[in-house]
Protein backbone atom coordinates (compact mmCIF):
# COMPACT_ATOMS: atom_id res chain seq x y z
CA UNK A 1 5.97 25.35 -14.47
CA UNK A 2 2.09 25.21 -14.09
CA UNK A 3 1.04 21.77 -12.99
CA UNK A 4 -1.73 20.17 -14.90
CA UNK A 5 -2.79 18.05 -12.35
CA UNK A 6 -4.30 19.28 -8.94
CA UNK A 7 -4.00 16.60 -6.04
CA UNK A 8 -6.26 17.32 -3.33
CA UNK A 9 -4.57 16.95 -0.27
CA UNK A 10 -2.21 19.11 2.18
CA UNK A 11 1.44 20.85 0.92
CA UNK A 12 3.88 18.49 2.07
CA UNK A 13 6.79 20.76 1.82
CA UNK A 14 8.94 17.72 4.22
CA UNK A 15 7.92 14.93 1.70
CA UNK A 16 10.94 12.53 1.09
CA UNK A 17 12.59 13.38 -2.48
CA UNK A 18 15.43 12.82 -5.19
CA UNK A 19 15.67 14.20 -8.61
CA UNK A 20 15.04 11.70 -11.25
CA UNK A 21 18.88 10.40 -11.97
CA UNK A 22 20.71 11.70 -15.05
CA UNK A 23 19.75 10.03 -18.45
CA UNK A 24 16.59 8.16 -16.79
CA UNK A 25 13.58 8.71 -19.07
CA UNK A 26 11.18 5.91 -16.65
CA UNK A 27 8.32 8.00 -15.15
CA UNK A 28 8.98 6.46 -11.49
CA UNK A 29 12.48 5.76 -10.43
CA UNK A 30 14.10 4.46 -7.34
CA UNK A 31 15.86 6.01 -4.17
CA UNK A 32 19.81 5.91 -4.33
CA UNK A 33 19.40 5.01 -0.99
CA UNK A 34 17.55 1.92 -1.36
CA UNK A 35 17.19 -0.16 0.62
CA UNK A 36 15.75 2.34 3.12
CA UNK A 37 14.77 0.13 5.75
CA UNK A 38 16.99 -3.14 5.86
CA UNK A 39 15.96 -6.78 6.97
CA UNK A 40 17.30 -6.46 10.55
CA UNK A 41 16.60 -3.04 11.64
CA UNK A 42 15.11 -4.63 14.90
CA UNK A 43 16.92 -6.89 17.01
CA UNK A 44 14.52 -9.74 15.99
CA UNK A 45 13.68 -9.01 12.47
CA UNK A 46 13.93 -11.37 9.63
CA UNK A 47 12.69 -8.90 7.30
CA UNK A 48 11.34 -5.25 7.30
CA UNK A 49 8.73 -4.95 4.17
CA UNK A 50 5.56 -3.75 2.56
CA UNK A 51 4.64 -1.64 4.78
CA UNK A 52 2.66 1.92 5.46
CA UNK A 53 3.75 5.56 6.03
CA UNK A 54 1.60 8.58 6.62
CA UNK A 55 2.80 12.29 7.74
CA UNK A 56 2.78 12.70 11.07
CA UNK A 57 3.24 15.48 13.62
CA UNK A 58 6.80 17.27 12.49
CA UNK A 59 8.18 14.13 10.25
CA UNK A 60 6.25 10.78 9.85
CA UNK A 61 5.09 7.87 11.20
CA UNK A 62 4.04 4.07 9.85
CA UNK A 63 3.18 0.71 10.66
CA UNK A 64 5.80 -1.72 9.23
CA UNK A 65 5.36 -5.78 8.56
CA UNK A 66 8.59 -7.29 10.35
CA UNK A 67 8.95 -10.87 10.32
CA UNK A 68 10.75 -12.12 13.09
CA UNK A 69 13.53 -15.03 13.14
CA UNK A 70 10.83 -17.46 14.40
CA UNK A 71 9.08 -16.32 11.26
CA UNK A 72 6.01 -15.26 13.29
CA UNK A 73 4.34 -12.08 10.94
CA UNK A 74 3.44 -9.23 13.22
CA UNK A 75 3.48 -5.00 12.79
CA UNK A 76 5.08 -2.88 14.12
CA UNK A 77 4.86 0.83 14.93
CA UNK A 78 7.63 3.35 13.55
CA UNK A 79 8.31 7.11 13.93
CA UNK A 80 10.70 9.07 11.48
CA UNK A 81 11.64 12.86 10.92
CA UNK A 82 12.60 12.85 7.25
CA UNK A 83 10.82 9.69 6.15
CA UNK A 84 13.71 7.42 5.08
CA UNK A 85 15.39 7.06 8.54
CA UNK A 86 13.25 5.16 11.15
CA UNK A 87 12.83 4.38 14.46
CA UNK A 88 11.00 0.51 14.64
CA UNK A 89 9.56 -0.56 17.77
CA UNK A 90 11.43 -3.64 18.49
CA UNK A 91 7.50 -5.41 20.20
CA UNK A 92 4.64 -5.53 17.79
CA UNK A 93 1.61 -3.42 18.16
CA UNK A 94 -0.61 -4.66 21.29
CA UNK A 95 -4.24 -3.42 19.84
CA UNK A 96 -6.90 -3.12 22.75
CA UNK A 97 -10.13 -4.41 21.63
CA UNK A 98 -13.54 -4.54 23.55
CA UNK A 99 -14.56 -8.18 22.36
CA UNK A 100 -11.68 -10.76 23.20
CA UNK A 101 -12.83 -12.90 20.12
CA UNK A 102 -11.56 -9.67 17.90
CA UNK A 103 -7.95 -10.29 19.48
CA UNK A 104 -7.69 -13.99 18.03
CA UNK A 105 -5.52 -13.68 15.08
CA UNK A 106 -2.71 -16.22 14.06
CA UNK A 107 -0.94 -13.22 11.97
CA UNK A 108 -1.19 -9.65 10.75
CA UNK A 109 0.74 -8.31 8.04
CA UNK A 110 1.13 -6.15 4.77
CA UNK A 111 -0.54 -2.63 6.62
CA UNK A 112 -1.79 0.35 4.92
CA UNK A 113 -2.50 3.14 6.66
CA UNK A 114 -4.86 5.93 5.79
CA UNK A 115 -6.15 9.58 8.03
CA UNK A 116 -9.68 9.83 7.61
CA UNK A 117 -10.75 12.93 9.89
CA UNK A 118 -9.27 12.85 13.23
CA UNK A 119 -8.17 9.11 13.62
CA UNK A 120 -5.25 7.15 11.10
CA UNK A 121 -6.96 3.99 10.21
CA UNK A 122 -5.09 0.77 9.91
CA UNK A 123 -5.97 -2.28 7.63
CA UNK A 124 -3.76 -5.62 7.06
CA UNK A 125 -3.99 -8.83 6.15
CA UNK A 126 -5.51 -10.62 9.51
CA UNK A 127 -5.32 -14.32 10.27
CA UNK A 128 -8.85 -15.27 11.75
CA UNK A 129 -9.35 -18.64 10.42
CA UNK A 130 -7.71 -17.25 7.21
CA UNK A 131 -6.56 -14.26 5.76
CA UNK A 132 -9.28 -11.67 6.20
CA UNK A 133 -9.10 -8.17 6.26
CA UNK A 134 -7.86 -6.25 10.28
CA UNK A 135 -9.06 -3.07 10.79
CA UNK A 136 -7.82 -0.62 13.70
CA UNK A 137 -7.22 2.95 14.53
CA UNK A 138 -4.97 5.01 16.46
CA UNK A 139 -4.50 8.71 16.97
CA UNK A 140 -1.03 9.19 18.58
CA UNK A 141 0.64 6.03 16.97
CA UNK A 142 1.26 5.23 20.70
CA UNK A 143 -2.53 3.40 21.57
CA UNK A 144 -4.27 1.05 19.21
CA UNK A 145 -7.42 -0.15 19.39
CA UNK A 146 -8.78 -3.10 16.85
CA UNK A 147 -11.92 -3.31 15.07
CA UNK A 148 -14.13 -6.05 13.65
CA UNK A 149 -12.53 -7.78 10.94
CA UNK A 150 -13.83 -6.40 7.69
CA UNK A 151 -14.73 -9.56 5.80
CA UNK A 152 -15.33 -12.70 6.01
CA UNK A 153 -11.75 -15.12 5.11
CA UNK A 154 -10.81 -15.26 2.56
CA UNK A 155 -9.45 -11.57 1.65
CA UNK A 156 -6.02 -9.90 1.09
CA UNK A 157 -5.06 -6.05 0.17
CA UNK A 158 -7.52 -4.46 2.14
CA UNK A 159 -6.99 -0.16 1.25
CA UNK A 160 -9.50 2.47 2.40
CA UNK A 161 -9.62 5.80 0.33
CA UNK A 162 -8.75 9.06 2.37
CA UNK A 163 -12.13 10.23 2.97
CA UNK A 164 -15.78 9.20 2.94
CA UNK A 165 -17.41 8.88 -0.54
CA UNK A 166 -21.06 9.96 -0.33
CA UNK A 167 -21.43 9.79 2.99
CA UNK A 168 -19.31 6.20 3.28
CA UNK A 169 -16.05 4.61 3.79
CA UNK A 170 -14.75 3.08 1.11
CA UNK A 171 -12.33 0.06 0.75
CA UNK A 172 -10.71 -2.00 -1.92
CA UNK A 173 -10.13 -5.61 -1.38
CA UNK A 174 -8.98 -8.53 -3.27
CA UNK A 175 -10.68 -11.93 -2.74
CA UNK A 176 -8.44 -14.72 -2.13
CA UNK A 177 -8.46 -18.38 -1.03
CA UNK A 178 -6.54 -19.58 1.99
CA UNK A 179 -3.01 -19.89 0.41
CA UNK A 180 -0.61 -18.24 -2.10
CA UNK A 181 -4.03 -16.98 -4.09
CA UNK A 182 -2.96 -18.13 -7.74
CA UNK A 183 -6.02 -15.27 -8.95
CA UNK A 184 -7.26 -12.46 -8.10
CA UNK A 185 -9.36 -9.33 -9.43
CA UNK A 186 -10.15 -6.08 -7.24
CA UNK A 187 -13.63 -4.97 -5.07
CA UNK A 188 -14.51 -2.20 -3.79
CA UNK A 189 -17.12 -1.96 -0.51
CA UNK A 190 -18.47 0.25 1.40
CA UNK A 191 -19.59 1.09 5.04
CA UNK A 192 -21.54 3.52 7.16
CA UNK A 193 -19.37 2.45 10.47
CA UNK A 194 -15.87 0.79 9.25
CA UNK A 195 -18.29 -2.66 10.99
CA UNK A 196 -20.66 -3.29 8.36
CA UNK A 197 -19.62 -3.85 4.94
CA UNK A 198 -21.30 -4.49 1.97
CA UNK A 199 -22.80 -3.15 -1.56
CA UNK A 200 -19.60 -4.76 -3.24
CA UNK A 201 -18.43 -3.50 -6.78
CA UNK A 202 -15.91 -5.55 -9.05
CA UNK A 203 -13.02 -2.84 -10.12
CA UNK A 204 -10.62 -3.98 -12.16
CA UNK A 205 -9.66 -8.15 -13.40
CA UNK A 206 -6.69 -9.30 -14.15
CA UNK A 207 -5.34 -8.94 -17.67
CA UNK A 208 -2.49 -10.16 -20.25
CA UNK A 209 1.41 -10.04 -19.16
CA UNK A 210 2.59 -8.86 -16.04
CA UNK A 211 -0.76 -8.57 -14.48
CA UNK A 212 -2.40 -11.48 -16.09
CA UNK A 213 -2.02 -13.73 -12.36
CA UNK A 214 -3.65 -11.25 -9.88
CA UNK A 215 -3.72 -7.54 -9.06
CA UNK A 216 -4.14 -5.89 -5.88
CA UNK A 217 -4.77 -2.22 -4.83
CA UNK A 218 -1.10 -0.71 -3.25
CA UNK A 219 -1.11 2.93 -1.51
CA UNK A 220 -4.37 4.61 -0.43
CA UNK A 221 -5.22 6.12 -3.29
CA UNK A 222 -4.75 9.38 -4.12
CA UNK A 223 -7.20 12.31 -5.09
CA UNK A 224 -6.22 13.99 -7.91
CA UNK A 225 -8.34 16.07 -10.37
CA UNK A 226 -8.10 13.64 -13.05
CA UNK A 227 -9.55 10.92 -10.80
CA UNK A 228 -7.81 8.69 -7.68
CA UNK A 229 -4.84 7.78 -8.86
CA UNK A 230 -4.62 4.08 -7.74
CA UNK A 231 -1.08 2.08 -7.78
CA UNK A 232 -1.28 -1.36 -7.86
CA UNK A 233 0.50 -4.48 -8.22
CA UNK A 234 0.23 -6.94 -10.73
CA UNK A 235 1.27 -10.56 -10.95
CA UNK A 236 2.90 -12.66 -14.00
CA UNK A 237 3.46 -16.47 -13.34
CA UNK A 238 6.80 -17.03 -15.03
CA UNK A 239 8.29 -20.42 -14.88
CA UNK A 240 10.31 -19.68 -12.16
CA UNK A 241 6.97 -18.35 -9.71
CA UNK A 242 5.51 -15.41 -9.03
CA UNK A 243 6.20 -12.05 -10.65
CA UNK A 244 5.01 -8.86 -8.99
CA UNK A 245 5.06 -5.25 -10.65
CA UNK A 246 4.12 -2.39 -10.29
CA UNK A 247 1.42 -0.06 -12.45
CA UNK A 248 -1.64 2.63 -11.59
CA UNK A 249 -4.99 3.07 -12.36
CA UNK A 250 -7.37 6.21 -12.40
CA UNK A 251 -10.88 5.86 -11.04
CA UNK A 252 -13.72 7.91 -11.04
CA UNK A 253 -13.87 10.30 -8.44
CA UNK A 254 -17.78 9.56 -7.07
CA UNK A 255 -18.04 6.42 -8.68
CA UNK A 256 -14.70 4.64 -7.77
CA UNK A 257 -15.49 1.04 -8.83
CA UNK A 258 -15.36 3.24 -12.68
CA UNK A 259 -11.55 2.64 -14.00
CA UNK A 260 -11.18 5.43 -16.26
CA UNK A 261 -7.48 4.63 -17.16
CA UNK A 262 -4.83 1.73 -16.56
CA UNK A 263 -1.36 1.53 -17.57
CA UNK A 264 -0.86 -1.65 -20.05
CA UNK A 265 2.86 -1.69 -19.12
CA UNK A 266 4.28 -1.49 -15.58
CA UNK A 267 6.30 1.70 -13.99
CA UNK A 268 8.56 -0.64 -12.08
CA UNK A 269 9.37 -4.10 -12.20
CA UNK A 270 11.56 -6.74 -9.82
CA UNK A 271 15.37 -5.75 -11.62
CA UNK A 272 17.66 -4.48 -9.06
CA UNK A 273 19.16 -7.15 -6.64
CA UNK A 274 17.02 -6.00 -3.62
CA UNK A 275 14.02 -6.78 -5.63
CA UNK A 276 15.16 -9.76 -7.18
CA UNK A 277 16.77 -11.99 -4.41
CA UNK A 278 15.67 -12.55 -1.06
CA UNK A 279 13.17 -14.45 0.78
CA UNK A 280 10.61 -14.18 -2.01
CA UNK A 281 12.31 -13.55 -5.13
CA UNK A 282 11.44 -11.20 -7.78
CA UNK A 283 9.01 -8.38 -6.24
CA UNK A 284 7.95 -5.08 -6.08
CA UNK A 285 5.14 -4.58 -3.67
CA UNK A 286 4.11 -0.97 -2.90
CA UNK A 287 2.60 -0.51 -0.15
CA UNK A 288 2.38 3.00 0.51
CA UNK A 289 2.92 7.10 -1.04
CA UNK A 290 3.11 10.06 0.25
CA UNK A 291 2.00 13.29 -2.22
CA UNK A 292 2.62 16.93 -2.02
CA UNK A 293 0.01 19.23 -3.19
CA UNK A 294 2.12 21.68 -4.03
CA UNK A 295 4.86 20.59 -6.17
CA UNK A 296 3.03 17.25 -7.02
CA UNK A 297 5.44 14.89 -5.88
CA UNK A 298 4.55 11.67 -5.02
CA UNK A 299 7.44 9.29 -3.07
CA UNK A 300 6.30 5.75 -3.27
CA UNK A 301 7.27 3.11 -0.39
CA UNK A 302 7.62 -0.25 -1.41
CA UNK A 303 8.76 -4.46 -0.61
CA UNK A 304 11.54 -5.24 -2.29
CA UNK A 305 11.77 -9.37 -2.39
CA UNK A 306 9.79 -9.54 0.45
CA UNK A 307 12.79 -8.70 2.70
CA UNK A 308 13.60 -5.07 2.65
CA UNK A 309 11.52 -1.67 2.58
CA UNK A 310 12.16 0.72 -0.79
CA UNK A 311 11.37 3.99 -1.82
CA UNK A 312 10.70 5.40 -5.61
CA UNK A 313 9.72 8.73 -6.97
CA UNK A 314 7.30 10.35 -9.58
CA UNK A 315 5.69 13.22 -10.25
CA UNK A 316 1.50 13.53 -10.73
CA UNK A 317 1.65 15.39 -14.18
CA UNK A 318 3.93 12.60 -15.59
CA UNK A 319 2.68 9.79 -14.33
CA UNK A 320 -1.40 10.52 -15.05
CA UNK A 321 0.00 11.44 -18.81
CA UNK A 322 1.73 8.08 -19.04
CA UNK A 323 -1.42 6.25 -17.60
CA UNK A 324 -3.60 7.72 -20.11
CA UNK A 325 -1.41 7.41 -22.92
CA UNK A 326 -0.65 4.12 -21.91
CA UNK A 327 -3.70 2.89 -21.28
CA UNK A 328 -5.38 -0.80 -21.74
């Protein structure tokens, strides 16, 4: 079949994948596996979640929030051959820095990482006197070195697109306040150096039902012909706490802060037990995807509960037709 959609990107003919499961009509569906990665895959781990996976080499490689039994939040470096089986380093990631005050940080967790010509960026949530956005780099996934933090605390969901944008990086953030942010709407900023950021752009606000709380920006965002496809997470207060789905978003392609499309219902939701109990009940939290230019599949890595690592599946075609016909 022709595809209709052309991602712009490199074949990845290795890409993790399952056929969508007899008599499931949803447009992204979960791993029979999951969970992939389980809460004490390292000798020390509380939990193994929301966390980042690019290709790399022959197979893959990541960087993976474990939080440890003294419930310290670090990240940690993984390598994997088929994506869904990992290798964790047991130690966190010692980042070398030139300027010991870049070093201070009281946490680091929730990672994306991104390959932006010849060096995979990181970004997480960094703890210098607040949440703020961490920014490093690495280009063997065994040495990495740590940049200036981004912004000023208080941020969250820092996610730089896959290539410069006229002539800049690009990152989405979401502004936050120093605890469990009850709001939230998406930014985008940009930077000649991945130091100095600024000529910010509001993106997208929250809305009504499951992202009526907060949203923040998920994967690095894909570029597809129809825009970058952006998955996101959304946030409902229920009267039991926090909600968090899943959705996606299509932005203009030169002018990213544009939304073009975004889905009014979620593509996945907290329902299966390893979403729905654990240390943080009741989340889906994606994190990362990996897409194949040739068959347009797109495998989706994601938090389950804040305690375990899952994976889901769509396909580009499918899901930019439900986003548009599904639009708000």
């Amino acid at each position: 079949m022709t595809k209709q959609v052309k991602i712009y990107g490199e074949p990845l003919p290795n890409i993790p994948w399952e056929d969508r499961p007899e008599g499931c009509k949803d447009v992204v569906w979960r791993s029979g596996k999951n969970p992939i990665i389980p809460r004490d895959a390292t000798p020390t781990s509380n939990s193994i979640f929301n966390s980042a996976v690019v290709p790399f080499e022959d197979g893959f490689a990541g960087v993976f929030r474990v939080d440890n039994t003294a419930r310290e939040m670090r990240i940690h470096a993984g390598r994997s051959k088929d994506g869904i089986n990992w290798e964790i380093e047991p130690e966190p990631i010692p980042f070398k820095y030139e300027d010991e005050e870049v070093g201070k940080s009281d946490y680091k967790y929730d990672p994306r990482v991104v390959k932006i010509e010849d060096k995979y960026y990181i970004t997480w949530c960094n703890g210098y006197h607040g949440p703020t956005i961490g920014v490093g780099y690495t280009t063997d996934f065994k040495d990495f070195y740590q940049l200036e933090n981004a912004f000023l605390p208080f941020n969250r969901n820092g996610v730089l697109f896959p290539r410069k944008i006229n002539g800049k990086y690009v990152m989405l953030s979401r502004p936050s306040d120093n605890g469990h942010t009850p709001f939230g709407d998406i930014f985008l900023s940009e930077s000649p150096d991945m130091i100095h950021w600024g000529k910010h752009r509001h993106v997208m606000s929250t809305t009504d039902g499951w992202q009526s709380t907060k949203i923040g920006a998920g994967p690095v965002p894909i570029e597809t012909s129809e825009g970058w496809l952006l998955i996101y997470h959304g946030v409902l207060t229920s009267c039991n706490g926090f909600v968090y789905s899943m959705g996606a978003a299509l932005l203009d392609l030169e002018e990213p802060w544009k939304v073009l499309y975004r889905t009014k219902p979620y593509l996945l939701s907290p329902q299966k037990q390893y979403e729905c109990v654990g240390d943080v009940p009741n989340v889906v939290f994606p994190c990362a995807a990996l897409s194949d230019a040739e068959t347009g599949r797109i495998a989706i890595y994601y938090g389950g509960a804040d305690t375990v690592t899952n994976l889901a599946f769509t396909e580009v075609d499918e899901l930019i037709s439900f986003i548009k016909e599904n639009s708000l």
